[in-house]
PDB file of N, CA and C in Angstrom:
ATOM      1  N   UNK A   1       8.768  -9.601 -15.437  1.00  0.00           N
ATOM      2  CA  UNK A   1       7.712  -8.778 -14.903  1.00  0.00           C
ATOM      3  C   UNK A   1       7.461  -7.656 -15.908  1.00  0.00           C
ATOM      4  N   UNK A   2       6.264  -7.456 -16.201  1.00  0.00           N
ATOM      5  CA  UNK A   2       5.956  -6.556 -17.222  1.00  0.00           C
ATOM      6  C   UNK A   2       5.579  -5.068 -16.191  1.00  0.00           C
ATOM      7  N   UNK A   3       5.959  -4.281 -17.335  1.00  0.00           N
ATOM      8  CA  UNK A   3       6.200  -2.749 -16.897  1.00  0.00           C
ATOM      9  C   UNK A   3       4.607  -2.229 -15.993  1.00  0.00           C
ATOM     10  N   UNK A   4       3.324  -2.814 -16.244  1.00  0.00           N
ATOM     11  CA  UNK A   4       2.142  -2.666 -16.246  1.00  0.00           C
ATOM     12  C   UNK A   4       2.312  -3.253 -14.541  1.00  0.00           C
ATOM     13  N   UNK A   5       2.732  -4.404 -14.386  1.00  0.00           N
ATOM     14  CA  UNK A   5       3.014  -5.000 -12.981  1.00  0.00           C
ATOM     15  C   UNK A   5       3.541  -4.106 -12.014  1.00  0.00           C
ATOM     16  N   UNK A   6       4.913  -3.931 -12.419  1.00  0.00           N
ATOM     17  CA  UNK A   6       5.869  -2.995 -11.898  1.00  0.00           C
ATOM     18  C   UNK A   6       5.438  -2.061 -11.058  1.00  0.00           C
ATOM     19  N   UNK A   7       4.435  -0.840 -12.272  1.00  0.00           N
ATOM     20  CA  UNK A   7       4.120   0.201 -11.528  1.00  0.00           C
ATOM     21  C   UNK A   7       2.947  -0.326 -10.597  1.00  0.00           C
ATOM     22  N   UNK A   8       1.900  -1.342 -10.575  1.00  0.00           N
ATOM     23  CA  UNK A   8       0.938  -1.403  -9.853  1.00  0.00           C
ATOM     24  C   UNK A   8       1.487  -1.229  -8.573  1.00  0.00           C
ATOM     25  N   UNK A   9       2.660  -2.634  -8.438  1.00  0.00           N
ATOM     26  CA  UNK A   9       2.929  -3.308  -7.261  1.00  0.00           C
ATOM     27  C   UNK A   9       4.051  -1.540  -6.446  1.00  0.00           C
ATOM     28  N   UNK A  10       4.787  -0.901  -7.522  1.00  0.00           N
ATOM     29  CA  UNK A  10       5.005  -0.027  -6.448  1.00  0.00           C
ATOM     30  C   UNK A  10       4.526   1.318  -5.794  1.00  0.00           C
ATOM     31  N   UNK A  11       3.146   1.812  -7.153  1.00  0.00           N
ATOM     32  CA  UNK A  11       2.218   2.024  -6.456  1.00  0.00           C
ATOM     33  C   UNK A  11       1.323   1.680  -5.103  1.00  0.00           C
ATOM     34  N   UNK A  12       1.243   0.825  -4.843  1.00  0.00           N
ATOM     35  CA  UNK A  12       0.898   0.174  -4.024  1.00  0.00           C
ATOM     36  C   UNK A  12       1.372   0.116  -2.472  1.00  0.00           C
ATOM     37  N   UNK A  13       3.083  -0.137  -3.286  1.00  0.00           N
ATOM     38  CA  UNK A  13       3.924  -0.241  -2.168  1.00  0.00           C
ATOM     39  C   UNK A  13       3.761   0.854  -1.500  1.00  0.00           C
ATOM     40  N   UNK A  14       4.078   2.358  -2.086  1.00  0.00           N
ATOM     41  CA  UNK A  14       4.129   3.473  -1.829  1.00  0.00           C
ATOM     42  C   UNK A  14       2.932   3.878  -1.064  1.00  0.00           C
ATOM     43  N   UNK A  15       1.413   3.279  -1.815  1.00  0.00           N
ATOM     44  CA  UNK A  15       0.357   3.661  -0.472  1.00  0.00           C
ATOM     45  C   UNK A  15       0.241   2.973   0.786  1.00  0.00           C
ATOM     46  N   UNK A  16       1.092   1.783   0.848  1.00  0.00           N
ATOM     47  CA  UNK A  16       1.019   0.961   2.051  1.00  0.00           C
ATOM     48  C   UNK A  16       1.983   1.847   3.378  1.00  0.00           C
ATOM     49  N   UNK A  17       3.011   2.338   2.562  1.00  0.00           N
ATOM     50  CA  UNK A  17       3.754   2.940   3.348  1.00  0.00           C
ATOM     51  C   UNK A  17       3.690   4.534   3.587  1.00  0.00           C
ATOM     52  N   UNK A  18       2.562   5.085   3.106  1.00  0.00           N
ATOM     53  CA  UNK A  18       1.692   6.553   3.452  1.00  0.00           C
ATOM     54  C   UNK A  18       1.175   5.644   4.572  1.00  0.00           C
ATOM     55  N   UNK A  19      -0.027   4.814   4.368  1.00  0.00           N
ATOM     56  CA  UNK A  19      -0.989   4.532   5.092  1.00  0.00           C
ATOM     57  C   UNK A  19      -0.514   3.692   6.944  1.00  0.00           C
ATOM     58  N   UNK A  20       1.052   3.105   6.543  1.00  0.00           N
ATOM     59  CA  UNK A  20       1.724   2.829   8.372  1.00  0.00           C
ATOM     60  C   UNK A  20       2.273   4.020   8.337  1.00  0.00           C
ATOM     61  N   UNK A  21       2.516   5.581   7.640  1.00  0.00           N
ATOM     62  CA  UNK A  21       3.226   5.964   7.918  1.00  0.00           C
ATOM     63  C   UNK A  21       2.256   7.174   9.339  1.00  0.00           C
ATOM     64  N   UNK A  22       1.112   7.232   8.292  1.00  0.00           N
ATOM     65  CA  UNK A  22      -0.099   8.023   9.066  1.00  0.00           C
ATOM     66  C   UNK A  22      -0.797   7.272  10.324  1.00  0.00           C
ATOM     67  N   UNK A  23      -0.401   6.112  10.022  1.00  0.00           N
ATOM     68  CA  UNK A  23      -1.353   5.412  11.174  1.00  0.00           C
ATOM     69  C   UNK A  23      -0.027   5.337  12.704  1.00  0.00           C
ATOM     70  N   UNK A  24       1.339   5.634  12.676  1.00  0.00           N
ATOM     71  CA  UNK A  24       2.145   5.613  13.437  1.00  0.00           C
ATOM     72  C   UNK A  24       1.958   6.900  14.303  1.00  0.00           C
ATOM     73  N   UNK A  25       1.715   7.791  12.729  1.00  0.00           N
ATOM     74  CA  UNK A  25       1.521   9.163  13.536  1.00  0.00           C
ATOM     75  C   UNK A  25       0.135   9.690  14.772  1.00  0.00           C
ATOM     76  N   UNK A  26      -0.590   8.469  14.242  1.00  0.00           N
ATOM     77  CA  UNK A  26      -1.814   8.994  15.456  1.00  0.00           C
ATOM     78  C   UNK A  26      -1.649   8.418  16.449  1.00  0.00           C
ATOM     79  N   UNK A  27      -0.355   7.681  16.807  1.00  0.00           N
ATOM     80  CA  UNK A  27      -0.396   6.685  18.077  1.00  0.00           C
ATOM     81  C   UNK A  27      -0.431   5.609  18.135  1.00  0.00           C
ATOM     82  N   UNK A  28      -0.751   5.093  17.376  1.00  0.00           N
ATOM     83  CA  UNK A  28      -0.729   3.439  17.456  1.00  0.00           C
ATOM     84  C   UNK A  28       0.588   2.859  17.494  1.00  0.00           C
ATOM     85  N   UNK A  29       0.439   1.475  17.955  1.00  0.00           N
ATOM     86  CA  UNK A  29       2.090   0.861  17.896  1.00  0.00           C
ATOM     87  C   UNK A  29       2.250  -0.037  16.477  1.00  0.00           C
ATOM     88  N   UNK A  30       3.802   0.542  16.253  1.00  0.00           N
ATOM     89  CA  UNK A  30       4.044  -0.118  14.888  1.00  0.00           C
ATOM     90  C   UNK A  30       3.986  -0.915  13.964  1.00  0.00           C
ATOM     91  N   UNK A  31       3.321  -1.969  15.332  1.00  0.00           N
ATOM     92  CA  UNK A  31       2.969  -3.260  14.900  1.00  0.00           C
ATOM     93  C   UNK A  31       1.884  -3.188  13.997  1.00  0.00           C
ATOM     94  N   UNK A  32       0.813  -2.594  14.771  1.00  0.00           N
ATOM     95  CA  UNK A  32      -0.615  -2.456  14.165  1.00  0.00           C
ATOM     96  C   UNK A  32      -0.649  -1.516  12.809  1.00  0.00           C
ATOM     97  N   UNK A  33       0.359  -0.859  12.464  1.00  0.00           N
ATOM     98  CA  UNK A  33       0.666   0.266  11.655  1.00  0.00           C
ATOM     99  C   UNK A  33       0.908  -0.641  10.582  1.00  0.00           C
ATOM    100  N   UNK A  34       2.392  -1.484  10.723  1.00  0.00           N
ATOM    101  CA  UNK A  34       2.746  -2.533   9.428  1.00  0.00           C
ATOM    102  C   UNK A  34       1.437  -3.228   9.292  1.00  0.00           C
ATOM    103  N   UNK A  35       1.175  -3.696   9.668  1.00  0.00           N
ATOM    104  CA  UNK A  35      -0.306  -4.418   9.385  1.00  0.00           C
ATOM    105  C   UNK A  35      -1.323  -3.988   8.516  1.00  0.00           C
ATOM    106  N   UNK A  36      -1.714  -2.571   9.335  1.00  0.00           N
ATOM    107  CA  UNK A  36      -2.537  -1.579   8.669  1.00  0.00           C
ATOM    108  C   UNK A  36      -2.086  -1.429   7.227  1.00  0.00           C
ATOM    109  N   UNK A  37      -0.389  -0.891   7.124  1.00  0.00           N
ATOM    110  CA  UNK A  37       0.571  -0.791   5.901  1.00  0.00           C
ATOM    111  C   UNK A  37      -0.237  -1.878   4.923  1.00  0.00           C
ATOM    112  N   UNK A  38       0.368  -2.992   5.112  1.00  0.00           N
ATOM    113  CA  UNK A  38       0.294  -4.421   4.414  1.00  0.00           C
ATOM    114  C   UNK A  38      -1.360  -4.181   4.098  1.00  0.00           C
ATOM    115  N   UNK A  39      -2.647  -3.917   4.874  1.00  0.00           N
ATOM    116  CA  UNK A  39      -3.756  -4.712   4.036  1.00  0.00           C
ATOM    117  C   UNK A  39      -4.060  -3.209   3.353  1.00  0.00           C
ATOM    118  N   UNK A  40      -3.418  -2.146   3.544  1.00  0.00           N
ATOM    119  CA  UNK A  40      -3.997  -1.184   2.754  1.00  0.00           C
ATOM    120  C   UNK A  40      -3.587  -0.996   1.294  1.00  0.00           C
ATOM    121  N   UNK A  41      -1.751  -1.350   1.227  1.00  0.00           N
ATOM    122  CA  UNK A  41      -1.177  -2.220  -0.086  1.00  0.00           C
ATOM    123  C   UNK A  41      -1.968  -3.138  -1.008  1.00  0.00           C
ATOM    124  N   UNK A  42      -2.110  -4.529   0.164  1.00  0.00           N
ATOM    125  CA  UNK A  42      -3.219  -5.557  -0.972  1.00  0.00           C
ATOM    126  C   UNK A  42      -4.261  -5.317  -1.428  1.00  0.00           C
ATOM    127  N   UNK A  43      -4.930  -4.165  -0.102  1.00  0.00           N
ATOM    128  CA  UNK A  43      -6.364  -4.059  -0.994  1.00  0.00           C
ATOM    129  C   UNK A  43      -5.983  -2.801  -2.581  1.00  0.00           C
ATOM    130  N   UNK A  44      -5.077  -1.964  -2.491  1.00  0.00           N
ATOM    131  CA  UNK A  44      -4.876  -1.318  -3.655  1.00  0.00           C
ATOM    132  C   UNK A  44      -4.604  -1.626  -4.633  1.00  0.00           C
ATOM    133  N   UNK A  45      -4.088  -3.119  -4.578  1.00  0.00           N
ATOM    134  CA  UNK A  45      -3.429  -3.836  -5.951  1.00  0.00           C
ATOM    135  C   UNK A  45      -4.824  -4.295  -6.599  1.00  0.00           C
ATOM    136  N   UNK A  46      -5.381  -4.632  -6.234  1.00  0.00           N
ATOM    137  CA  UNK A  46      -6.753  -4.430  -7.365  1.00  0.00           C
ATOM    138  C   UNK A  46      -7.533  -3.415  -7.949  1.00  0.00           C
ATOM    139  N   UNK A  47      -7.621  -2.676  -7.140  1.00  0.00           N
ATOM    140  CA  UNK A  47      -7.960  -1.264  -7.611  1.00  0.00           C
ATOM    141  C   UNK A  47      -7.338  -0.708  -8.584  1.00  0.00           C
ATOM    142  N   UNK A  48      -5.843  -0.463  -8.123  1.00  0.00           N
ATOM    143  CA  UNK A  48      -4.826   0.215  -9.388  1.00  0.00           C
ATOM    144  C   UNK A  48      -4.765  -0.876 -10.724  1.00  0.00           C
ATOM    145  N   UNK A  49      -5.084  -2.407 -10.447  1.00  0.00           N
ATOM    146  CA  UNK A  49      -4.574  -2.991 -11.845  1.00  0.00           C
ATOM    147  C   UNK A  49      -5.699  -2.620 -12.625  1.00  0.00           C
ATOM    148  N   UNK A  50      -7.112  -2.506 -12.043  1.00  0.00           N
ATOM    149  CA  UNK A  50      -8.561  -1.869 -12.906  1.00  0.00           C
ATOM    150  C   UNK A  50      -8.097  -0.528 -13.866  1.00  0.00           C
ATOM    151  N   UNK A  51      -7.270   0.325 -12.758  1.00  0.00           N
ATOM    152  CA  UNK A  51      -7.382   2.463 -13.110  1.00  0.00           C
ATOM    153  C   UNK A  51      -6.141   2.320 -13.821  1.00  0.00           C
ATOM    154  N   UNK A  52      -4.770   1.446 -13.597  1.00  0.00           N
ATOM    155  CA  UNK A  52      -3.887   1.878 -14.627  1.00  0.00           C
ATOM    156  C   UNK A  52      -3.988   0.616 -15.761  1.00  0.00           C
ATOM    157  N   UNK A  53      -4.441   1.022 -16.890  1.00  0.00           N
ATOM    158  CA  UNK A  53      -4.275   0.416 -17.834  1.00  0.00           C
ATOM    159  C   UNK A  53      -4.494   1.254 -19.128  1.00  0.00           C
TER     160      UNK A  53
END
């Protein structure tokens, strides 16, 4: 895995887990939160592989 990968994917990781971390906090159940987590992750991994290079 190249270093360029690396940071995308834990960039990524890191906004998936802001984004269930905020969505737990307004009430929702956790379920819907990991979820939320997960497509807010995938959709960033394209974005960030465009901005970090």
């Amino acid at each position: 895995m190249s270093l360029h990968t690396a940071v995308v994917l834990l960039a990524a990781a890191v906004i998936g887990l802001v984004i269930a971390a905020l969505t737990i906090l307004s009430g929702v159940r956790p379920a819907t939160a990991a979820v939320t987590g997960l497509t807010a992750a995938g959709a960033s991994v394209t974005v960030l592989r465009t901005l970090i290079r």
